[in-house]
N, C-alpha and C. Protein backbone atom coordinates (compact mmCIF):
# COMPACT_ATOMS: atom_id res chain seq x y z
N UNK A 1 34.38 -26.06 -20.36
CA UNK A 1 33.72 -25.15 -19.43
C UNK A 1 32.46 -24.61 -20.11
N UNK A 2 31.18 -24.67 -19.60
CA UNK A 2 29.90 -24.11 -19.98
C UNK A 2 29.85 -22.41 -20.28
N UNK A 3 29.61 -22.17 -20.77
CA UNK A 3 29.05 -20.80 -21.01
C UNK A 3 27.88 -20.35 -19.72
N UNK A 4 28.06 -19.48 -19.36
CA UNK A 4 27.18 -18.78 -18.59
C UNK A 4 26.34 -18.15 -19.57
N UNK A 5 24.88 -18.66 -19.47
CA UNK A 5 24.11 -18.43 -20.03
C UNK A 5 23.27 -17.13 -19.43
N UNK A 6 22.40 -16.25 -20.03
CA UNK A 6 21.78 -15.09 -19.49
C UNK A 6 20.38 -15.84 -19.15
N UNK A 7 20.03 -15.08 -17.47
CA UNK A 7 18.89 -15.61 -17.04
C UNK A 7 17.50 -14.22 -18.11
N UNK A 8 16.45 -15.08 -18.93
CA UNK A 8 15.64 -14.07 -18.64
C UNK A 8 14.12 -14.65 -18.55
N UNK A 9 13.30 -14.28 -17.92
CA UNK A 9 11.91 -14.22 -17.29
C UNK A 9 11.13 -14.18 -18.32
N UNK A 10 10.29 -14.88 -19.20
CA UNK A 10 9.45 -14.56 -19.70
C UNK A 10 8.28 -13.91 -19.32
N UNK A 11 7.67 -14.74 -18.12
CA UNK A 11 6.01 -13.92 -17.59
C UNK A 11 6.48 -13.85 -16.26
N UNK A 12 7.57 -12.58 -16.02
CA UNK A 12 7.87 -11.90 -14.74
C UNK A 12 6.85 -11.44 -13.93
N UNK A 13 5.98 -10.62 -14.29
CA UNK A 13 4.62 -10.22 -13.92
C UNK A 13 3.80 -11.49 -12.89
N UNK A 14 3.40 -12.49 -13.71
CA UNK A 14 2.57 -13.53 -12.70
C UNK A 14 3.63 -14.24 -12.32
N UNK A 15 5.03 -14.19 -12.71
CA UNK A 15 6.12 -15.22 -11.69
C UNK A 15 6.11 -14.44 -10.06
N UNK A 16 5.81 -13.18 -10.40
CA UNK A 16 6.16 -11.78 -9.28
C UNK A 16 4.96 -11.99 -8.38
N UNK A 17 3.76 -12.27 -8.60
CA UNK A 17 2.48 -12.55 -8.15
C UNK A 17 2.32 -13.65 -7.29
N UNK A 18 3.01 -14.71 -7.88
CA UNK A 18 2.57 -15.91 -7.56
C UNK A 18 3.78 -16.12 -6.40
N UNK A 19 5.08 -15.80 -6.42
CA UNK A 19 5.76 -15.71 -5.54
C UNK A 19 5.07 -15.34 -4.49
N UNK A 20 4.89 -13.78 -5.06
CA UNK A 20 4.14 -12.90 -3.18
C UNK A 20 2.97 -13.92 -3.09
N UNK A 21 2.00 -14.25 -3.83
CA UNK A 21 0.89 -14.76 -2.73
C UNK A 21 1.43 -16.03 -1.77
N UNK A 22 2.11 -16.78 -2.24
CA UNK A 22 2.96 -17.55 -1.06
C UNK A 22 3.05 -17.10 -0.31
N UNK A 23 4.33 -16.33 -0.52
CA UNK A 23 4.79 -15.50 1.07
C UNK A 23 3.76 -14.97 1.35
N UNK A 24 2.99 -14.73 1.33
CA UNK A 24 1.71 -13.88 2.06
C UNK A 24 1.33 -15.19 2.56
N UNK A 25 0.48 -15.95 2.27
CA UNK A 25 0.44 -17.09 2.93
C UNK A 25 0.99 -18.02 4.08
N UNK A 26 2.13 -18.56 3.19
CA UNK A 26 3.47 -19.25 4.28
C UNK A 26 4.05 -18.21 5.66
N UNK A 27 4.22 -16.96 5.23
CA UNK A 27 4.81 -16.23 6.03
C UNK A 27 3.90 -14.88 6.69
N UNK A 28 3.18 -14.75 6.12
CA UNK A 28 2.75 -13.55 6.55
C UNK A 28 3.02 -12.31 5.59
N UNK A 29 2.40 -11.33 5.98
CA UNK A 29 2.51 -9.39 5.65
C UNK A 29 4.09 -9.05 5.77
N UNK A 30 4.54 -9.66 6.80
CA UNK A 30 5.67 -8.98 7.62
C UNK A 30 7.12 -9.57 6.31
N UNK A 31 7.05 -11.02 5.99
CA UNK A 31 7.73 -11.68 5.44
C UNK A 31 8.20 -10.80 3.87
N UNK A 32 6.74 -10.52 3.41
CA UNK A 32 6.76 -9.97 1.86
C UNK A 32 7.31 -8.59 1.68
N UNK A 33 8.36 -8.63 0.92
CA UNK A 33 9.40 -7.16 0.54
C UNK A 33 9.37 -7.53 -1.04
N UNK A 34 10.06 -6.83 -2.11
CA UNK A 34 10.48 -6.67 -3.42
C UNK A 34 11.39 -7.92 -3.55
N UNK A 35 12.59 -7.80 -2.79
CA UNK A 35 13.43 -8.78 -2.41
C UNK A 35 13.35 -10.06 -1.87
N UNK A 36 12.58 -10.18 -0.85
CA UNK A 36 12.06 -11.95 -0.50
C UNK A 36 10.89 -12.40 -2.19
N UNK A 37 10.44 -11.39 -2.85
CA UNK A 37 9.40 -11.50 -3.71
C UNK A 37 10.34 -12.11 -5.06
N UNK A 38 11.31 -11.72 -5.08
CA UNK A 38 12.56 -12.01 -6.20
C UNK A 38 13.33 -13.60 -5.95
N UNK A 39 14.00 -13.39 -4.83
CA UNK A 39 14.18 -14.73 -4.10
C UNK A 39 13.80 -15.78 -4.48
N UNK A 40 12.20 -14.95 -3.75
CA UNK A 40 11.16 -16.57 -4.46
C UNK A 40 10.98 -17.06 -5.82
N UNK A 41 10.75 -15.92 -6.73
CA UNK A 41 10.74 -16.02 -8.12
C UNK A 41 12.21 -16.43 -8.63
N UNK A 42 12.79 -16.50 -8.09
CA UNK A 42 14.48 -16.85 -9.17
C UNK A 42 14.93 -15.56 -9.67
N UNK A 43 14.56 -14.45 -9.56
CA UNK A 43 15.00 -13.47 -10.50
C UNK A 43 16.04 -12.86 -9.51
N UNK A 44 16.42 -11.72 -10.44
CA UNK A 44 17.39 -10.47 -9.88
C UNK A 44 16.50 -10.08 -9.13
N UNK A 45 17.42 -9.43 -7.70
CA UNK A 45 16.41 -8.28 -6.78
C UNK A 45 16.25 -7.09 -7.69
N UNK A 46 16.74 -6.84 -8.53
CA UNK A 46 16.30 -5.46 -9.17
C UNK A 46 14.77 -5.76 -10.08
N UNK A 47 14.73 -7.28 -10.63
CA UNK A 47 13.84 -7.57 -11.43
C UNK A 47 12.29 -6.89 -11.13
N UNK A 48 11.90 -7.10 -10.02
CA UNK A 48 10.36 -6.84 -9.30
C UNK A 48 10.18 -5.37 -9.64
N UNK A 49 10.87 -4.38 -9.97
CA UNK A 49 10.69 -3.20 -10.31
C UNK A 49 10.54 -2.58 -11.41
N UNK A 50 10.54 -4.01 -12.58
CA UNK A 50 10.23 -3.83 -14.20
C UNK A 50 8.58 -3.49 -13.91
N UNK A 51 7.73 -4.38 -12.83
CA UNK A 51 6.36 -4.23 -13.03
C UNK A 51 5.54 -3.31 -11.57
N UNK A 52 7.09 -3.43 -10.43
CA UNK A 52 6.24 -2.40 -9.41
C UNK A 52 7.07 -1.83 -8.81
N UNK A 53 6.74 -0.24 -8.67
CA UNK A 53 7.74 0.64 -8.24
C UNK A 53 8.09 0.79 -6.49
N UNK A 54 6.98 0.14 -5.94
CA UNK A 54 7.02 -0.51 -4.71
C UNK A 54 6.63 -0.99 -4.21
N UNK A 55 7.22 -1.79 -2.60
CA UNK A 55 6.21 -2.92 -2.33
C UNK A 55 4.53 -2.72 -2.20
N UNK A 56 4.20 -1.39 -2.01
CA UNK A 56 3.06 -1.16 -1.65
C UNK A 56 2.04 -1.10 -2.94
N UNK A 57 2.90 -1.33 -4.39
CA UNK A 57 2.30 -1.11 -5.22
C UNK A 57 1.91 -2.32 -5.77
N UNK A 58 2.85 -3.92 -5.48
CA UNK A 58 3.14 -5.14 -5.13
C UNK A 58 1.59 -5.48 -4.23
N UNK A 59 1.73 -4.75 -3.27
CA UNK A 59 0.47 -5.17 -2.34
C UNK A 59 -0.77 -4.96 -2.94
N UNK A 60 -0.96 -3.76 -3.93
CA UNK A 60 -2.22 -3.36 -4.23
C UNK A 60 -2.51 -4.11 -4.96
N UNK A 61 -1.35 -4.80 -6.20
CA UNK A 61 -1.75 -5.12 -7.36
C UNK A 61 -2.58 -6.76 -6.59
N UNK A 62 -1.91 -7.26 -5.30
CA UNK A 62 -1.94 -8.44 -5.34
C UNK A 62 -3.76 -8.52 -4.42
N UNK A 63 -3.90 -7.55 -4.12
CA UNK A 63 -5.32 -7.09 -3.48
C UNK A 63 -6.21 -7.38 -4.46
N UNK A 64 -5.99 -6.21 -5.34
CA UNK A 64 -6.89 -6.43 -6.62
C UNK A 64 -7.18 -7.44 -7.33
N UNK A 65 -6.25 -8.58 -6.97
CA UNK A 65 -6.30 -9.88 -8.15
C UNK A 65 -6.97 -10.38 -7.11
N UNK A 66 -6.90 -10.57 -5.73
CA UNK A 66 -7.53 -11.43 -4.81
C UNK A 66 -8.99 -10.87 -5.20
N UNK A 67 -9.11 -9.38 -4.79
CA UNK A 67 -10.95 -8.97 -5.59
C UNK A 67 -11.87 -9.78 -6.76
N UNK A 68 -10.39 -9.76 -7.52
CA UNK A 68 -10.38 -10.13 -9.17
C UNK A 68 -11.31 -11.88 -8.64
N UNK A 69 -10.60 -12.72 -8.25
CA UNK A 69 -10.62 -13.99 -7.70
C UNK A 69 -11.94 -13.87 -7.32
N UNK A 70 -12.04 -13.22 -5.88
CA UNK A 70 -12.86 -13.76 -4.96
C UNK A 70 -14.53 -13.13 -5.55
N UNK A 71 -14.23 -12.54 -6.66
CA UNK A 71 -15.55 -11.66 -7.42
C UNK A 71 -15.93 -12.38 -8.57
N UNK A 72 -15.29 -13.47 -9.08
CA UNK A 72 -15.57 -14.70 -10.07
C UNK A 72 -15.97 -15.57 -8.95
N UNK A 73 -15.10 -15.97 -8.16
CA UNK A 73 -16.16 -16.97 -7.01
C UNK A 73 -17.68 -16.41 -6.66
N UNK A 74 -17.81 -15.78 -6.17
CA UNK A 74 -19.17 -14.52 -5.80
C UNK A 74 -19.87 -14.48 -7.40
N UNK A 75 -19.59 -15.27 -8.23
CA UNK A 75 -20.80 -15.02 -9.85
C UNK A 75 -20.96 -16.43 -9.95
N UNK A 76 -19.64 -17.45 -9.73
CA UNK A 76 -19.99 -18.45 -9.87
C UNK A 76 -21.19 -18.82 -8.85
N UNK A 77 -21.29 -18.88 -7.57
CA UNK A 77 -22.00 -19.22 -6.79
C UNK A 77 -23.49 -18.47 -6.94
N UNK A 78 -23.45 -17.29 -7.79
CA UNK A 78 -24.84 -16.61 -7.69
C UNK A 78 -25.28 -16.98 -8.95
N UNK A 79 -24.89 -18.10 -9.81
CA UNK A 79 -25.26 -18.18 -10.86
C UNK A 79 -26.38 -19.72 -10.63
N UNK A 80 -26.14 -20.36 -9.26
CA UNK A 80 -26.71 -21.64 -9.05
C UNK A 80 -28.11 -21.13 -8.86
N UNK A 81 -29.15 -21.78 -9.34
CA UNK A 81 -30.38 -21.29 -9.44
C UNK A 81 -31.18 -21.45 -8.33
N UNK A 82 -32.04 -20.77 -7.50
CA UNK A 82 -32.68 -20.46 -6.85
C UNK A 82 -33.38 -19.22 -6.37
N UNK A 83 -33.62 -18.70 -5.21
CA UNK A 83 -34.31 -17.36 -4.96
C UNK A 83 -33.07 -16.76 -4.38
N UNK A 84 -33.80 -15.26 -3.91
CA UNK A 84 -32.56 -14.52 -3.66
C UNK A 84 -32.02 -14.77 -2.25
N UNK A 85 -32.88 -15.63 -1.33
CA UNK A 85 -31.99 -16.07 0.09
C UNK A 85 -31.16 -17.55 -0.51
N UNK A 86 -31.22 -18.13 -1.69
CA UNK A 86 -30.49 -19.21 -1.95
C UNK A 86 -29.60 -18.77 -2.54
N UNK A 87 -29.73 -17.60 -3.18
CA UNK A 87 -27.65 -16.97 -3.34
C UNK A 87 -27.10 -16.06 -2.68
N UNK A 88 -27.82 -16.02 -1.68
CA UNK A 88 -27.23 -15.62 -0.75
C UNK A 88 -26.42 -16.38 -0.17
N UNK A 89 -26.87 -17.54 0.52
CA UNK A 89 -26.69 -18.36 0.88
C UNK A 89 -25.37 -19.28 0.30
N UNK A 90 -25.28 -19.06 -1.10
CA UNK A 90 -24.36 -19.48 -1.42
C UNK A 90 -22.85 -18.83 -1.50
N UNK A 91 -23.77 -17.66 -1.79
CA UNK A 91 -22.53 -16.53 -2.02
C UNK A 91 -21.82 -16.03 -1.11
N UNK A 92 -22.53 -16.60 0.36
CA UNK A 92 -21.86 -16.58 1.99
C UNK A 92 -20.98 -17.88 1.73
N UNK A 93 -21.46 -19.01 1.38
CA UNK A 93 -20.54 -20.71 1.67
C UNK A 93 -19.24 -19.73 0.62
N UNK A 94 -19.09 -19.35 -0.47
CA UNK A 94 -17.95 -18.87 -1.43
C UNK A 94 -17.25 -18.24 -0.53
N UNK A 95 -18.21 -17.04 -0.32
CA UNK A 95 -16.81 -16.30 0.59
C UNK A 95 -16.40 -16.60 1.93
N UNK A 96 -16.84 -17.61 2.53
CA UNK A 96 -16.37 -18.15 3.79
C UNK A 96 -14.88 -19.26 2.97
N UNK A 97 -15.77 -19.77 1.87
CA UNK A 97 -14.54 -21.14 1.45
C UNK A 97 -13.01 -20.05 0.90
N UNK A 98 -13.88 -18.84 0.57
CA UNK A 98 -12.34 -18.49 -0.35
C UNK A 98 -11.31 -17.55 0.80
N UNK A 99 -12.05 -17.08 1.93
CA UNK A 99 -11.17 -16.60 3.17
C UNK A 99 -10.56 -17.56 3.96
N UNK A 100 -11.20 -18.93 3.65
CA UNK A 100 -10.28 -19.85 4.68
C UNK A 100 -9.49 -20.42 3.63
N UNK A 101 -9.32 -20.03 2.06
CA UNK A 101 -8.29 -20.71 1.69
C UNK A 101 -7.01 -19.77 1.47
N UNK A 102 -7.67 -18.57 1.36
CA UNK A 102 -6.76 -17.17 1.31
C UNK A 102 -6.60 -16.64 2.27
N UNK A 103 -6.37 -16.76 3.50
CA UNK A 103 -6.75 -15.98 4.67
C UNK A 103 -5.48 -15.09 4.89
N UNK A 104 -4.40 -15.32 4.27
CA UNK A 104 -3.44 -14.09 4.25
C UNK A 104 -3.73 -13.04 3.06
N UNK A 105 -4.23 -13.37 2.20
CA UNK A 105 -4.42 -12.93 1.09
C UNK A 105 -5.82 -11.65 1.64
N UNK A 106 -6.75 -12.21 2.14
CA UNK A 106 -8.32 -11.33 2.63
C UNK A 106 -7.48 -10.20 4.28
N UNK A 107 -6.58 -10.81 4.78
CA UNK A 107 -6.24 -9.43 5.77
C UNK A 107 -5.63 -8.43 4.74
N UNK A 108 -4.73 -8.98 3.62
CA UNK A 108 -3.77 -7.71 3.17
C UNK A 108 -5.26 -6.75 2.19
N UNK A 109 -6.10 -7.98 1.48
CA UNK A 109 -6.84 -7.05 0.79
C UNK A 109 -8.06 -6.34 1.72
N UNK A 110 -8.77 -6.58 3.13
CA UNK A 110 -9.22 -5.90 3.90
C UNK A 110 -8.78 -5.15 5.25
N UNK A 111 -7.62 -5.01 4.81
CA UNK A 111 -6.27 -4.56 6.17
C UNK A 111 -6.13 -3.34 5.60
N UNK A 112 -4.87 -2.85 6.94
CA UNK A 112 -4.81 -1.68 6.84
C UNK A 112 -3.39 -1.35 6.09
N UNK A 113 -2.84 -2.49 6.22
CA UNK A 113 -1.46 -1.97 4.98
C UNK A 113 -1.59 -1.04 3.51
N UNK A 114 -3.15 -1.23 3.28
CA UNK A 114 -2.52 -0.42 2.36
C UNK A 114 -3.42 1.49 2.55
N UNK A 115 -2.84 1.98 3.09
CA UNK A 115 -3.76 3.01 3.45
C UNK A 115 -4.19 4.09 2.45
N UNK A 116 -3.49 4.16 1.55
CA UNK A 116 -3.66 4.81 -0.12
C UNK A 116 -4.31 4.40 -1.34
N UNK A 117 -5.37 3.59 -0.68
CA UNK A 117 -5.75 2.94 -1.85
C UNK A 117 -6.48 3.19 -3.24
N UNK A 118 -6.82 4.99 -3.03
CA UNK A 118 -7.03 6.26 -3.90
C UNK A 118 -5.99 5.97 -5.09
N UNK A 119 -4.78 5.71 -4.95
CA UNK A 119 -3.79 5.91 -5.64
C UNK A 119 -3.71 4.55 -6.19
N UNK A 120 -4.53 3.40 -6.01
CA UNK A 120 -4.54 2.27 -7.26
C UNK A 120 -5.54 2.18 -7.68
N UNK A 121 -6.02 2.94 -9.43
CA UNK A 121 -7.69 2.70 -9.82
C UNK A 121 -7.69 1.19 -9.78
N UNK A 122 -7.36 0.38 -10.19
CA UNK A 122 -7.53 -1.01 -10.50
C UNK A 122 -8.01 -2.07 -9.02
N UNK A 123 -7.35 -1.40 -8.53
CA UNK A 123 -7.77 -2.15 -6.82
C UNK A 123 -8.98 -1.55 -6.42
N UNK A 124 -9.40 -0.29 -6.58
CA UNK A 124 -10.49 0.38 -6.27
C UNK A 124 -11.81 -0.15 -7.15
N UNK A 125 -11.36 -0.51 -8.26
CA UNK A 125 -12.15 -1.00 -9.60
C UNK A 125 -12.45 -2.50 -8.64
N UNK A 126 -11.55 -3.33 -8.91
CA UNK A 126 -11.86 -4.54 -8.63
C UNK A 126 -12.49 -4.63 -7.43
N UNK A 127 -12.27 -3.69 -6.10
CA UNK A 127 -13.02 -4.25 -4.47
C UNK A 127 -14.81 -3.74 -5.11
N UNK A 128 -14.59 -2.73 -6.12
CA UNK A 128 -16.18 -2.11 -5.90
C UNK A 128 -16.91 -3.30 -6.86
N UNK A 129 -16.25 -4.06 -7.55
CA UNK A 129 -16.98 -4.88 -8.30
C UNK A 129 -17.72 -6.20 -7.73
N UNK A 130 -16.90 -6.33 -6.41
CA UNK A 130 -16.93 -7.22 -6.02
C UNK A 130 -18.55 -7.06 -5.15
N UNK A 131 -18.90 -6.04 -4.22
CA UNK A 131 -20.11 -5.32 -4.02
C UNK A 131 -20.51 -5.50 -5.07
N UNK A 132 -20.89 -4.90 -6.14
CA UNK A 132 -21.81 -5.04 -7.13
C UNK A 132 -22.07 -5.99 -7.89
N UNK A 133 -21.19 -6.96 -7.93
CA UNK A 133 -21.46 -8.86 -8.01
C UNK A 133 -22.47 -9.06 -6.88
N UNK A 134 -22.37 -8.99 -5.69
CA UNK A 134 -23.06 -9.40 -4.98
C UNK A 134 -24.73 -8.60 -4.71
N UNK A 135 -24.56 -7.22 -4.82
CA UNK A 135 -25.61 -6.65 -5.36
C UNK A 135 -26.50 -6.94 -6.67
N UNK A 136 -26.49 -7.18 -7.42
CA UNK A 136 -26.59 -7.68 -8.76
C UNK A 136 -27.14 -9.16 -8.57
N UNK A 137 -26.67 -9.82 -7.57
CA UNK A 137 -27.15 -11.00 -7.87
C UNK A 137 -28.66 -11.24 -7.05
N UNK A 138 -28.63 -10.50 -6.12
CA UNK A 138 -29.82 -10.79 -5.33
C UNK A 138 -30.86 -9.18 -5.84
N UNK A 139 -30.62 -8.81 -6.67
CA UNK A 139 -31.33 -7.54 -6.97
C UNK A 139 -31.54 -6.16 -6.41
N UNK A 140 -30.50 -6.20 -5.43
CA UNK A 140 -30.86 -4.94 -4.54
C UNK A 140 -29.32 -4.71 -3.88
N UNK A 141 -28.93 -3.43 -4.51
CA UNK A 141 -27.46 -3.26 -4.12
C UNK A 141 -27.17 -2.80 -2.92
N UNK A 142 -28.39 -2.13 -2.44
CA UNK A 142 -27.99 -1.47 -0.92
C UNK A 142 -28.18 -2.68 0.14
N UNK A 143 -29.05 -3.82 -0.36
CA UNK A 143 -28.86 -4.91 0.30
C UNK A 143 -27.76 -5.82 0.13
N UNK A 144 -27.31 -5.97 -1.15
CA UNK A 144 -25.79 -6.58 -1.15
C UNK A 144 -24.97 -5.86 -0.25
N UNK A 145 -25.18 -4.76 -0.44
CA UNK A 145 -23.67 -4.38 0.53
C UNK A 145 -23.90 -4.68 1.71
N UNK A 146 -24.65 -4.64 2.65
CA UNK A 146 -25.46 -5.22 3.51
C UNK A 146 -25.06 -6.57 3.93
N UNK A 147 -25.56 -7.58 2.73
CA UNK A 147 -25.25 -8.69 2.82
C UNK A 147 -23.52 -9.01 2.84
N UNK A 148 -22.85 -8.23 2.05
CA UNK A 148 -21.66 -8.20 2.16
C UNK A 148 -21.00 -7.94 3.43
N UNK A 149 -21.08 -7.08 3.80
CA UNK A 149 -20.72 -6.23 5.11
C UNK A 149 -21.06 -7.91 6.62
N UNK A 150 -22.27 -8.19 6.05
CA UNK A 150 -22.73 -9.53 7.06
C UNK A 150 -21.69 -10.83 6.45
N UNK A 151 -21.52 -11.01 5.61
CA UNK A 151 -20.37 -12.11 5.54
C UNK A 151 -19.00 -11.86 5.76
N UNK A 152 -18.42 -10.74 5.22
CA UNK A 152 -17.19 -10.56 5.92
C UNK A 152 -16.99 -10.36 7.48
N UNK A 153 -18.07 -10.04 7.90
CA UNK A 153 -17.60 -9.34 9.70
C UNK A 153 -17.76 -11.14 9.88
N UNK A 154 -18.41 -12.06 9.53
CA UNK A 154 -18.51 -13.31 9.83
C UNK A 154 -17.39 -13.75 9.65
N UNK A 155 -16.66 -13.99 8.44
CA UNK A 155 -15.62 -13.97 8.04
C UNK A 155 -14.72 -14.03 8.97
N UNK A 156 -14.27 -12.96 9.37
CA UNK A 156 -13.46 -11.82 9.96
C UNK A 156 -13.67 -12.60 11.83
N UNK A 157 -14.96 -12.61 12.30
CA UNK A 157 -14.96 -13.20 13.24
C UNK A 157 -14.54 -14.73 13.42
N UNK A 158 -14.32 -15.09 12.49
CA UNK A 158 -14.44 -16.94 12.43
C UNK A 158 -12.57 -16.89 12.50
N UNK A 159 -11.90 -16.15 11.36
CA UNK A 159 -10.75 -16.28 11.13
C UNK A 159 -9.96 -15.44 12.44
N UNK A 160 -10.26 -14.93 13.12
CA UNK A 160 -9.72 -14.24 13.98
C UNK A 160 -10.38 -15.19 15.63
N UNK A 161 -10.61 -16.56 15.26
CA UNK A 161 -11.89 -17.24 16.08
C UNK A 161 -12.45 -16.38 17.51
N UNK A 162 -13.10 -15.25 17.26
CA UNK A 162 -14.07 -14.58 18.05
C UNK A 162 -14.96 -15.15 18.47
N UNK A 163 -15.64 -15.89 17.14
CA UNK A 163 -16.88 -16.59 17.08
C UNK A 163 -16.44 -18.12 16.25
N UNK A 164 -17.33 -18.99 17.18
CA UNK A 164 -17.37 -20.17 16.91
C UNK A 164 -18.13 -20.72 15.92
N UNK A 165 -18.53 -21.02 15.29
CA UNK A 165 -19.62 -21.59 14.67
C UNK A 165 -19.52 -23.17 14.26
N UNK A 166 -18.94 -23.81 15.00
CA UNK A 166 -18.64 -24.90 15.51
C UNK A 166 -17.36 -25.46 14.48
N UNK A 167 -16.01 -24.43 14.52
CA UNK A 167 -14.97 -25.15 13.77
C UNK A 167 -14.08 -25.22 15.16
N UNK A 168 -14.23 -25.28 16.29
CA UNK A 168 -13.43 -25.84 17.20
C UNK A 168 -13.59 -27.26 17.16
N UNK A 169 -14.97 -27.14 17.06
CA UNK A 169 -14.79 -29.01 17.43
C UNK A 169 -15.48 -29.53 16.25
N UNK A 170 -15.87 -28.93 14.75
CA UNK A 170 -16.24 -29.67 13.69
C UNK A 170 -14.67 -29.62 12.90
N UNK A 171 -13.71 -28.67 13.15
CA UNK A 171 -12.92 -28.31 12.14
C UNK A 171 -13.16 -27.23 11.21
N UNK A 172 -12.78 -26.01 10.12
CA UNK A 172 -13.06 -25.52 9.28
C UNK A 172 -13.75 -25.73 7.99
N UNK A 173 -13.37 -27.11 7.92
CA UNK A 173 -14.42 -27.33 7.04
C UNK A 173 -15.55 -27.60 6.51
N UNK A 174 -16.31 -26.92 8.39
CA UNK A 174 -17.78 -27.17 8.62
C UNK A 174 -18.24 -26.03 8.57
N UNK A 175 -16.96 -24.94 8.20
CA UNK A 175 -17.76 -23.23 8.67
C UNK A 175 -18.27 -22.87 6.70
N UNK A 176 -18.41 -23.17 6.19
CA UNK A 176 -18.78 -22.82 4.41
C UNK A 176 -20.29 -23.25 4.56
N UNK A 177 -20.72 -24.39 5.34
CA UNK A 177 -22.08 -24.49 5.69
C UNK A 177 -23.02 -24.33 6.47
N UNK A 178 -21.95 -23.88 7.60
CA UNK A 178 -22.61 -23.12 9.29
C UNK A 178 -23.04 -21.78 8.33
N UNK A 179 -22.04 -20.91 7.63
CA UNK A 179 -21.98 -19.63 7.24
C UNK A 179 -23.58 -19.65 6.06
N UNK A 180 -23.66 -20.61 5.33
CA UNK A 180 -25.12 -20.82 4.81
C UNK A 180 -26.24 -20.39 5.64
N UNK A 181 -26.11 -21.81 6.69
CA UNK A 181 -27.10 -21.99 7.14
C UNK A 181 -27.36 -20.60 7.89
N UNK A 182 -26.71 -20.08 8.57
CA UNK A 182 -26.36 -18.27 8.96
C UNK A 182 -27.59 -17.09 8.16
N UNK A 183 -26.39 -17.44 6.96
CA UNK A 183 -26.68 -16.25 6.02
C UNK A 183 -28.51 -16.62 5.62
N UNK A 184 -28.92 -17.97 5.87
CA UNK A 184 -30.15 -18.12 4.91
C UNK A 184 -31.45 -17.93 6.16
N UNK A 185 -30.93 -17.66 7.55
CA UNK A 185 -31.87 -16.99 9.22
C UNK A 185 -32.14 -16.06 8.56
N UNK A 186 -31.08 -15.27 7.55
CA UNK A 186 -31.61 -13.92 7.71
C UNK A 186 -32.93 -13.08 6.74
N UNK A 187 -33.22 -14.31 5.60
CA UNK A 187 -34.44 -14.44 4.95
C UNK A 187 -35.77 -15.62 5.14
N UNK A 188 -35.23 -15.94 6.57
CA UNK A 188 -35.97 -17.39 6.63
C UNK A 188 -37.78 -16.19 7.17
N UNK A 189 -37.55 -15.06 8.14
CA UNK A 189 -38.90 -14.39 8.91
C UNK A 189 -38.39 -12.86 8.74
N UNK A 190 -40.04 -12.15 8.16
CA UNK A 190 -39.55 -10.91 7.53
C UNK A 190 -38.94 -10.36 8.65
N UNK A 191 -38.41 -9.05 8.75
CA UNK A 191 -37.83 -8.19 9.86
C UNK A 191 -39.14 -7.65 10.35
N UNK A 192 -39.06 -7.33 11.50
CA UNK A 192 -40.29 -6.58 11.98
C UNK A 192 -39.28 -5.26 11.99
């Protein structure tokens, strides 16, 4: 007869992470608890509470890493050389490509689940960085946010299909270059 061996977790933390962003994914907001989050990981249901005292704290952390993510995408793309409507331009194709690959991941981190978000510095740290990546890259922060504010409501309209920008009948994987060509109208003739 085998010995029952003791289960233990080495990197509980990103096993705990990587679980929930699934279920956020596969299932939805509604799906993800402490417990479906354990499940998934193999661990004890008590385990998820070595690193979060609740799901909502689960949600923030997993917000912040999506920031974390989608704010290295947003440097990579502003690092390709050109003027400041060509990283723009790019830095719209990033965040169009990284909401249609995360798109459960961008409602929980621009949703309303988490309504306290005072109470996680690190999530607050990481969303404001993410603005100031994009400020920073085109030289003018009140225009990044700007520009920001114009790719997510795009975003936001495409994934919620409000607005077309021809992924009904190109598919999605024509909206990262519709969203370019978009974002680069808006430096093509000064504003009057």
């Amino acid at each position: 007869m085998e010995a029952k061996k003791s289960y233990h977790h080495g990197n509980l933390a990103p096993a705990l992470r990587e679980a929930a962003r699934s279920l956020l994914e596969e299932e939805g907001l509604a799906a993800l608890s402490l417990r479906s989050v354990a499940r998934r990981a193999g661990v004890s249901h008590a385990a998820p509470y070595r690193h979060y005292s609740s799901r909502e704290a689960l949600l923030a952390d997993l917000a912040a890493d999506g920031f974390r993510q989608l704010g290295e995408e947003i440097a990579r793309a502003a690092a390709a050389p050109g003027s400041a409507a060509d990283r723009v331009a790019h830095i719209g194709a990033a965040y169009m490509r990284f909401a249609l690959r995360h798109t459960g991941l961008m409602r929980l981190m621009f949703g309303s689940e988490l309504p306290n978000r005072a109470a996680f510095p690190n999530l607050a740290a990481a969303s404001e960085r993410v603005g100031q990546e994009i400020g920073s890259a085109i030289g003018n922060p009140m225009l990044g946010l700007a520009v920001w504010g114009a790719m997510h409501g795009l975003s936001l309209l495409v994934l919620e299909d409000v607005a077309d920008l021809g992924q009904r009948l190109s598919g999605r994987e024509a909206l990262p270059s519709r969203a370019e060509i978009l974002l680069r109208s808006l430096f093509s003739q000064p504003l009057v």
